[in-house]
N, C-alpha and C. Protein backbone atom coordinates (compact mmCIF):
# COMPACT_ATOMS: atom_id res chain seq x y z
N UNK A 1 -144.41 153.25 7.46
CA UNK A 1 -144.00 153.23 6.07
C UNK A 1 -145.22 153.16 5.16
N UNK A 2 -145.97 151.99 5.74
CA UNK A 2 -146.85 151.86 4.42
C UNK A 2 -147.96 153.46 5.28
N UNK A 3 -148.19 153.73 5.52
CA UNK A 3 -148.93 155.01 6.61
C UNK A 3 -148.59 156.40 5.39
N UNK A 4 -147.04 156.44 5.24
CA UNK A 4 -146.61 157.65 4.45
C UNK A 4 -146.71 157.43 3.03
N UNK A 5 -146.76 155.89 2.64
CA UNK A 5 -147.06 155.97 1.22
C UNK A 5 -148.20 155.70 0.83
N UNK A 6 -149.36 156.00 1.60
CA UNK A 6 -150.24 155.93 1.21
C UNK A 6 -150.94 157.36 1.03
N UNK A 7 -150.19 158.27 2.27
CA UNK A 7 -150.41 159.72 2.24
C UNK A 7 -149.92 160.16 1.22
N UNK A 8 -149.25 160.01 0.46
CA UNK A 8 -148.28 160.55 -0.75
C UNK A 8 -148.92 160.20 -1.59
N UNK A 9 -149.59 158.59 -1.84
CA UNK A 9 -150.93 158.46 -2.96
C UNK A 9 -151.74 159.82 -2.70
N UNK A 10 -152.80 159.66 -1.74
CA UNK A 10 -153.33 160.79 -1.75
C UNK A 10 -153.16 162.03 -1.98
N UNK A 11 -152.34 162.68 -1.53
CA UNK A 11 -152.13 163.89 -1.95
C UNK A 11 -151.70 163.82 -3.42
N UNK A 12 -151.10 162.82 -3.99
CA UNK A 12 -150.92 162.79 -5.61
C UNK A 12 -152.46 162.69 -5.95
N UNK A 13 -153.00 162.00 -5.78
CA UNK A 13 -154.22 161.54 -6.31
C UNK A 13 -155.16 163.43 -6.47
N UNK A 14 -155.57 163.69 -5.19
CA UNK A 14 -156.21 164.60 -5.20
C UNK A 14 -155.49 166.11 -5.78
N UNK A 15 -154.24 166.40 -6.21
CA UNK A 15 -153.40 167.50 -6.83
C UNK A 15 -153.52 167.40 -8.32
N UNK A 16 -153.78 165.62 -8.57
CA UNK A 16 -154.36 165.64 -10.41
C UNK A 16 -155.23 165.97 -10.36
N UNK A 17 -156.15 165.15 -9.41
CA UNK A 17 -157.88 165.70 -9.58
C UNK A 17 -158.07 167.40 -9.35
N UNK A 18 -157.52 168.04 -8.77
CA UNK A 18 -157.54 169.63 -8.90
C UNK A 18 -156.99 170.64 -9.44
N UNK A 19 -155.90 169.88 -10.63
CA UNK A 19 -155.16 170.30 -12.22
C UNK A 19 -156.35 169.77 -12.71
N UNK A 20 -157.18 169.06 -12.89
CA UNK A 20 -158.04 168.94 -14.06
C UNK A 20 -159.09 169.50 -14.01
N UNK A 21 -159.29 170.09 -12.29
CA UNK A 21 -161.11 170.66 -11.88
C UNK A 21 -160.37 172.19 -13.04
N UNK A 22 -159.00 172.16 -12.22
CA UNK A 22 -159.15 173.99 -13.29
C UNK A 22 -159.06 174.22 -14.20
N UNK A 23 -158.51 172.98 -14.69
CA UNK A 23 -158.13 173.28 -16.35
C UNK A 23 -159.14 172.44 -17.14
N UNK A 24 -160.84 172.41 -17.04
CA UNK A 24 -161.53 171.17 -17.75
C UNK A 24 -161.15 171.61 -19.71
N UNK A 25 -161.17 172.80 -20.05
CA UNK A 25 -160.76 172.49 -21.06
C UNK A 25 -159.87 172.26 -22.09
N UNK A 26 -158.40 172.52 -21.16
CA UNK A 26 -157.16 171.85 -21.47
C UNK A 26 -157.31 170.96 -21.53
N UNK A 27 -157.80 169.77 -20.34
CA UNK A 27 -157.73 168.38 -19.97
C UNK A 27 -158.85 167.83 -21.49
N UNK A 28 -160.12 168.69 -21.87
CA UNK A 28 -160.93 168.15 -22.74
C UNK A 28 -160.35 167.95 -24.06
N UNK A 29 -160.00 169.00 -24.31
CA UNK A 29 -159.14 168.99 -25.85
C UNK A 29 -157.77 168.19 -25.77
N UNK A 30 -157.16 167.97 -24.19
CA UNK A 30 -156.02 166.53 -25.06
C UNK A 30 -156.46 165.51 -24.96
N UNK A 31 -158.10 165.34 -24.26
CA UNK A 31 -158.37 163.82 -24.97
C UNK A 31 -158.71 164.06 -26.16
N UNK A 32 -159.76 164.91 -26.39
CA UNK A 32 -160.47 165.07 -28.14
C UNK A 32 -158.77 165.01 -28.74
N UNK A 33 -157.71 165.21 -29.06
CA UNK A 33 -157.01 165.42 -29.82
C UNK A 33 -155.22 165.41 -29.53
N UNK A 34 -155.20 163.85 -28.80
CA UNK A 34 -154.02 163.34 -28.33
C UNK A 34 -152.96 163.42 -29.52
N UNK A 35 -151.81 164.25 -28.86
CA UNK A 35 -150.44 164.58 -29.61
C UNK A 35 -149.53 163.09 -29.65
N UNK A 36 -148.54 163.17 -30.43
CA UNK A 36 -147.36 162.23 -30.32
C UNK A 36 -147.04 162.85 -28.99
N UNK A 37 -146.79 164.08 -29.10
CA UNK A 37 -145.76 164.67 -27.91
C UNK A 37 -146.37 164.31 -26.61
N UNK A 38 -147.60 164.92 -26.65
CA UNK A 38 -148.53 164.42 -25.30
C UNK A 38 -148.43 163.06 -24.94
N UNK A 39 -148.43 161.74 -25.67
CA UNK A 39 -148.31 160.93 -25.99
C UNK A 39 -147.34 160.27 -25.17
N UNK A 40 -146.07 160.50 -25.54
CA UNK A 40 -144.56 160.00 -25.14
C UNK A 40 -144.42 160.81 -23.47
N UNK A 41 -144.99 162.51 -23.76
CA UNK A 41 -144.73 162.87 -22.52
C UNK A 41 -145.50 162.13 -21.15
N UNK A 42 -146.84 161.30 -21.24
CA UNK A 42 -147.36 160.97 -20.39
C UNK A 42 -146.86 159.31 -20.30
N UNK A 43 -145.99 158.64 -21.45
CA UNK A 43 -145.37 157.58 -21.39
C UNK A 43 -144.34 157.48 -20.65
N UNK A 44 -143.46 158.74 -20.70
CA UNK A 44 -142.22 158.63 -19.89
C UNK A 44 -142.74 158.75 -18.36
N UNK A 45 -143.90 159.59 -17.71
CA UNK A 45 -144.48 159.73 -16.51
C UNK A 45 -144.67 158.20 -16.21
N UNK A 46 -145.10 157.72 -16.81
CA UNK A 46 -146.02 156.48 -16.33
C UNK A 46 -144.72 155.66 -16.04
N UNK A 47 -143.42 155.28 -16.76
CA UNK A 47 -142.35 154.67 -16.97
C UNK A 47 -141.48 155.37 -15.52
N UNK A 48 -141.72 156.68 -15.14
CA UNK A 48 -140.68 157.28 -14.05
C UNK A 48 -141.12 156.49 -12.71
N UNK A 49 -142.95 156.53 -12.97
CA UNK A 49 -143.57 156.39 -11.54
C UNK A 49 -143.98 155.14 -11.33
N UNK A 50 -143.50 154.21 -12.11
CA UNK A 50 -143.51 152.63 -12.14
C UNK A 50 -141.89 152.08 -12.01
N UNK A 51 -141.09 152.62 -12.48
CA UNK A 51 -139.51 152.12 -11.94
C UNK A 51 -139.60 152.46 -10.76
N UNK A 52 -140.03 153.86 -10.20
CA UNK A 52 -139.94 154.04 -8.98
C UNK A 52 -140.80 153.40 -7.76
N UNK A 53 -141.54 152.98 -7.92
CA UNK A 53 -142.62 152.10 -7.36
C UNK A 53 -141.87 150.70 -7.01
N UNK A 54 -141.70 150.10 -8.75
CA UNK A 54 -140.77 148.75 -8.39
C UNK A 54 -139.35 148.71 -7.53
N UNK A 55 -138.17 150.06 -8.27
CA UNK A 55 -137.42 149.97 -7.48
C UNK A 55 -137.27 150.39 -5.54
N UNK A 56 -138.60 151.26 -5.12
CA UNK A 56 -138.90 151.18 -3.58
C UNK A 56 -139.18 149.82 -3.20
N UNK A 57 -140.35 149.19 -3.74
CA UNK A 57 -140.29 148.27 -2.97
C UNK A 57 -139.54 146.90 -2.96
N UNK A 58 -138.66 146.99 -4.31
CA UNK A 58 -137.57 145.78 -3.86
C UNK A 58 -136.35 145.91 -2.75
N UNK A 59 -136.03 147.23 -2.73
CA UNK A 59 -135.39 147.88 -1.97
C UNK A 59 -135.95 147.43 -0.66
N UNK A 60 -137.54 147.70 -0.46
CA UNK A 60 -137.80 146.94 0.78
C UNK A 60 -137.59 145.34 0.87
N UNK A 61 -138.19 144.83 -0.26
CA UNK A 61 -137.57 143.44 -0.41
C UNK A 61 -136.31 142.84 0.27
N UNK A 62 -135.50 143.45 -0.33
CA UNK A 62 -133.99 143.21 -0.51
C UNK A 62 -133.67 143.42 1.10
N UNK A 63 -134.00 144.41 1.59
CA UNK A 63 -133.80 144.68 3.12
C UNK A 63 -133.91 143.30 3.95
N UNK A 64 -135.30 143.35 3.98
CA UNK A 64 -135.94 142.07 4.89
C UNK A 64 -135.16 140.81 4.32
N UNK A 65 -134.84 140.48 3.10
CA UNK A 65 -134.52 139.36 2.18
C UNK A 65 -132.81 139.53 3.42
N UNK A 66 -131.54 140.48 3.50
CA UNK A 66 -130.97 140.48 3.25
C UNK A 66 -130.72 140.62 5.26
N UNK A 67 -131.89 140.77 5.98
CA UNK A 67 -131.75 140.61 7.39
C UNK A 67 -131.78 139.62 7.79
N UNK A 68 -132.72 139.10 6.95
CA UNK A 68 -132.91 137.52 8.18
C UNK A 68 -132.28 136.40 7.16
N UNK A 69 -131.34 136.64 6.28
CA UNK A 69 -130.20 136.21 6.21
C UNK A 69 -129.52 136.11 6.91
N UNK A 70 -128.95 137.61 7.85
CA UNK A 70 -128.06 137.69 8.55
C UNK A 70 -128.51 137.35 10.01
N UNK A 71 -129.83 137.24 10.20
CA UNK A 71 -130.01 136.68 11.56
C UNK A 71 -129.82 135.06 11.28
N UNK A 72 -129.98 134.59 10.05
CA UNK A 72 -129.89 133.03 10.31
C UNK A 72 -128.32 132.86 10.19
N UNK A 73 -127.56 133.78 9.87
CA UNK A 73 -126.55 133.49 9.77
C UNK A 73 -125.46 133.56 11.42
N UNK A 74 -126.24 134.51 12.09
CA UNK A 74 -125.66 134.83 13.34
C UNK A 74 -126.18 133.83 14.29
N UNK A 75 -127.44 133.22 14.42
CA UNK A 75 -128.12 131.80 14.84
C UNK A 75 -127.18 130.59 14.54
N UNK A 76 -126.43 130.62 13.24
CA UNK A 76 -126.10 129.51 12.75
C UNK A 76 -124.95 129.27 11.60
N UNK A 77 -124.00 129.57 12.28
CA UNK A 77 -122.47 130.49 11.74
C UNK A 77 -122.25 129.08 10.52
N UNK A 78 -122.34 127.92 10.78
CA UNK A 78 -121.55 126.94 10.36
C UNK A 78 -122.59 126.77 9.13
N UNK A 79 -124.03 127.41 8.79
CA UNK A 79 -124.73 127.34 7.62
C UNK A 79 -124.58 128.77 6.54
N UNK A 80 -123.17 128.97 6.95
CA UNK A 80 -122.73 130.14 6.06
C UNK A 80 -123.27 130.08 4.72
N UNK A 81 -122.48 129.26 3.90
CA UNK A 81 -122.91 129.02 2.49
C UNK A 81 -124.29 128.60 1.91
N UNK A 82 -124.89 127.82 2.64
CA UNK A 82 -125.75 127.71 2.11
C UNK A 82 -127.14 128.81 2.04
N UNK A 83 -127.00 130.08 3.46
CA UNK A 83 -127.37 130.64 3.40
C UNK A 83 -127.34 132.11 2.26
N UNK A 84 -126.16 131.82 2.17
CA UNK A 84 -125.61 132.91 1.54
C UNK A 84 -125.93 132.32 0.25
N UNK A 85 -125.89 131.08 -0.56
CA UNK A 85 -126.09 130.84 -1.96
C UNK A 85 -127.92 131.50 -1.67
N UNK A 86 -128.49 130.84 -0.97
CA UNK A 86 -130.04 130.93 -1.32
C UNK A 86 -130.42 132.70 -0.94
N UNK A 87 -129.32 133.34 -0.90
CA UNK A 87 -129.54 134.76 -0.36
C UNK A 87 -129.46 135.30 -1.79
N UNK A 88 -128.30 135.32 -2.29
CA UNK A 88 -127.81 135.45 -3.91
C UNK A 88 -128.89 135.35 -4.76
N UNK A 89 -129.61 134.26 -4.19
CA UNK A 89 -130.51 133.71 -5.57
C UNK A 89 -131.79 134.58 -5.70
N UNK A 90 -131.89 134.70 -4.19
CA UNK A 90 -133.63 135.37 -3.65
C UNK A 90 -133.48 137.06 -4.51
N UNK A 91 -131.94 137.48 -4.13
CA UNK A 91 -131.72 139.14 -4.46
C UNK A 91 -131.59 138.90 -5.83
N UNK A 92 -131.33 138.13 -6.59
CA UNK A 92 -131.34 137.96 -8.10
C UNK A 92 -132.91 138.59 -8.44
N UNK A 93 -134.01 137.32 -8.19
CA UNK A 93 -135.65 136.88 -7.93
C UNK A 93 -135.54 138.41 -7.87
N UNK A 94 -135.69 139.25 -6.79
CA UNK A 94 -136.56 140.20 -6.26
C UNK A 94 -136.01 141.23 -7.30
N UNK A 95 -134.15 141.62 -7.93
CA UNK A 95 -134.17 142.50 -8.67
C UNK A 95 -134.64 142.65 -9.74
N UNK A 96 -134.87 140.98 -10.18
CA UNK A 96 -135.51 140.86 -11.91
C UNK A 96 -136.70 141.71 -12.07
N UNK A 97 -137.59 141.65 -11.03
CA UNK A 97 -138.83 143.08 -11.19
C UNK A 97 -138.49 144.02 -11.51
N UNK A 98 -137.10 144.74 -10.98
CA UNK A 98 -137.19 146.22 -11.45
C UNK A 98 -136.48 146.28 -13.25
N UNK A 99 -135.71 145.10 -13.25
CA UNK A 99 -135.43 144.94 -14.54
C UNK A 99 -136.39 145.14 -15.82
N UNK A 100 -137.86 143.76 -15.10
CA UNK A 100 -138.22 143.62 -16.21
C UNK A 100 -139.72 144.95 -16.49
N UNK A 101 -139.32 145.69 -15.35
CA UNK A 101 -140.34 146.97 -14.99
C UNK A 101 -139.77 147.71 -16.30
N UNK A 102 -138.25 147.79 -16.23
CA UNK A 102 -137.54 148.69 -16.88
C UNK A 102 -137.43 148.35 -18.44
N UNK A 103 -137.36 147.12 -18.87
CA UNK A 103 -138.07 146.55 -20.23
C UNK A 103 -138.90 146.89 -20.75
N UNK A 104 -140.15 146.93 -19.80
CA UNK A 104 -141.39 147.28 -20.42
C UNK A 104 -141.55 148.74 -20.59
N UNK A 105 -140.97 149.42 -19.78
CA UNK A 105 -140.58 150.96 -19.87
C UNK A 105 -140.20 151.37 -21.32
N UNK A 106 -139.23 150.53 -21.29
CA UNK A 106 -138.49 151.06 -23.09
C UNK A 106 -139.28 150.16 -23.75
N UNK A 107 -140.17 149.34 -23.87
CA UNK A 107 -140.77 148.87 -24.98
C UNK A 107 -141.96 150.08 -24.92
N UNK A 108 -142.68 150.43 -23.93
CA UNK A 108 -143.43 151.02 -24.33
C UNK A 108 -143.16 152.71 -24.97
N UNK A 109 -141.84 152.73 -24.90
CA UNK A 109 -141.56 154.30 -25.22
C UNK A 109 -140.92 154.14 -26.48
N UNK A 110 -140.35 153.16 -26.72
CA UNK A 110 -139.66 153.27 -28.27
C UNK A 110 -140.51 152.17 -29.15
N UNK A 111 -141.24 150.44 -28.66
CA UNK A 111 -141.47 150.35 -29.56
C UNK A 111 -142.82 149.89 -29.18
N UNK A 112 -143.72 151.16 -28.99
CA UNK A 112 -144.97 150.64 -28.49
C UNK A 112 -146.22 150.20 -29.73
N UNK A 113 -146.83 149.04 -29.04
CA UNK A 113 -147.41 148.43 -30.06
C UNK A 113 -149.22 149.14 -29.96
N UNK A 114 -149.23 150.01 -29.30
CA UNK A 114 -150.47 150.71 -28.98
C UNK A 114 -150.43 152.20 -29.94
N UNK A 115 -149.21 152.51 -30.02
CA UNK A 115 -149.42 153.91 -30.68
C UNK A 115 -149.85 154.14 -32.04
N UNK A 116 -150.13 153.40 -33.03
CA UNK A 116 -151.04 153.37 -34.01
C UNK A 116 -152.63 153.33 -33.74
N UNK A 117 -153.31 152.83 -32.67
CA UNK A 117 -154.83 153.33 -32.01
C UNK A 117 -154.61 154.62 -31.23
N UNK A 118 -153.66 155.25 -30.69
CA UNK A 118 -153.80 156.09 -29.63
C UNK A 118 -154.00 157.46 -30.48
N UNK A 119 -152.78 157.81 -31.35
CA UNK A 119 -152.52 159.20 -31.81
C UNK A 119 -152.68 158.78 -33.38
N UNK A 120 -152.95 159.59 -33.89
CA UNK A 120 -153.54 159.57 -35.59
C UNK A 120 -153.14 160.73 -36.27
């Protein structure tokens, strides 16, 4: 797992770096002269590939969180509830990340406090 997502960094990594070897003076002129549009369009990127980041790996979270629940539960039938309350609580914990991933997502796309230095 972690083997393939690290291959998938890479090949992301090195497919920007060789959109920008070809295009140096596209890439030059939207820094000299960053759009709103450019702007929001590279906000929503950053917002797609950060929910998705948080929501993979709680997903892994939640897995492991939600196995050895069930192995302590199959070990130890008569600690049903209490396993199961502190299971509830942990999958609460681990989803609030993608929540508060997703907060910062829409703060930074509707009410970002940077876009008066960025675009002019």
């Amino acid at each position: 797992m972690f083997k393939r997502l690290v291959g998938m960094m890479v090949v992301l990594g090195s497919s920007v770096a060789l959109f920008a070897a070809e295009a140096p003076e596209a890439a030059q002129a939207a820094v000299a002269a960053p759009s709103v549009a450019g702007f929001f369009g590279y906000a929503v990127i950053a917002i797609m590939i950060g929910l998705g980041i948080a929501a993979g790996f709680c997903g892994v979270g939640q897995g492991i969180a939600v196995n050895g629940a069930l192995n302590g539960i199959a070990r130890q039938p008569e600690a049903t509830g209490k396993i199961q309350l502190n299971l509830i609580i942990g999958l609460a914990f681990i989803e609030s990340l993608v929540l508060y991933t997703l907060f910062i997502g829409i703060v930074l796309l509707f009410v970002n406090p940077f876009l008066k230095y960025l675009v002019k």
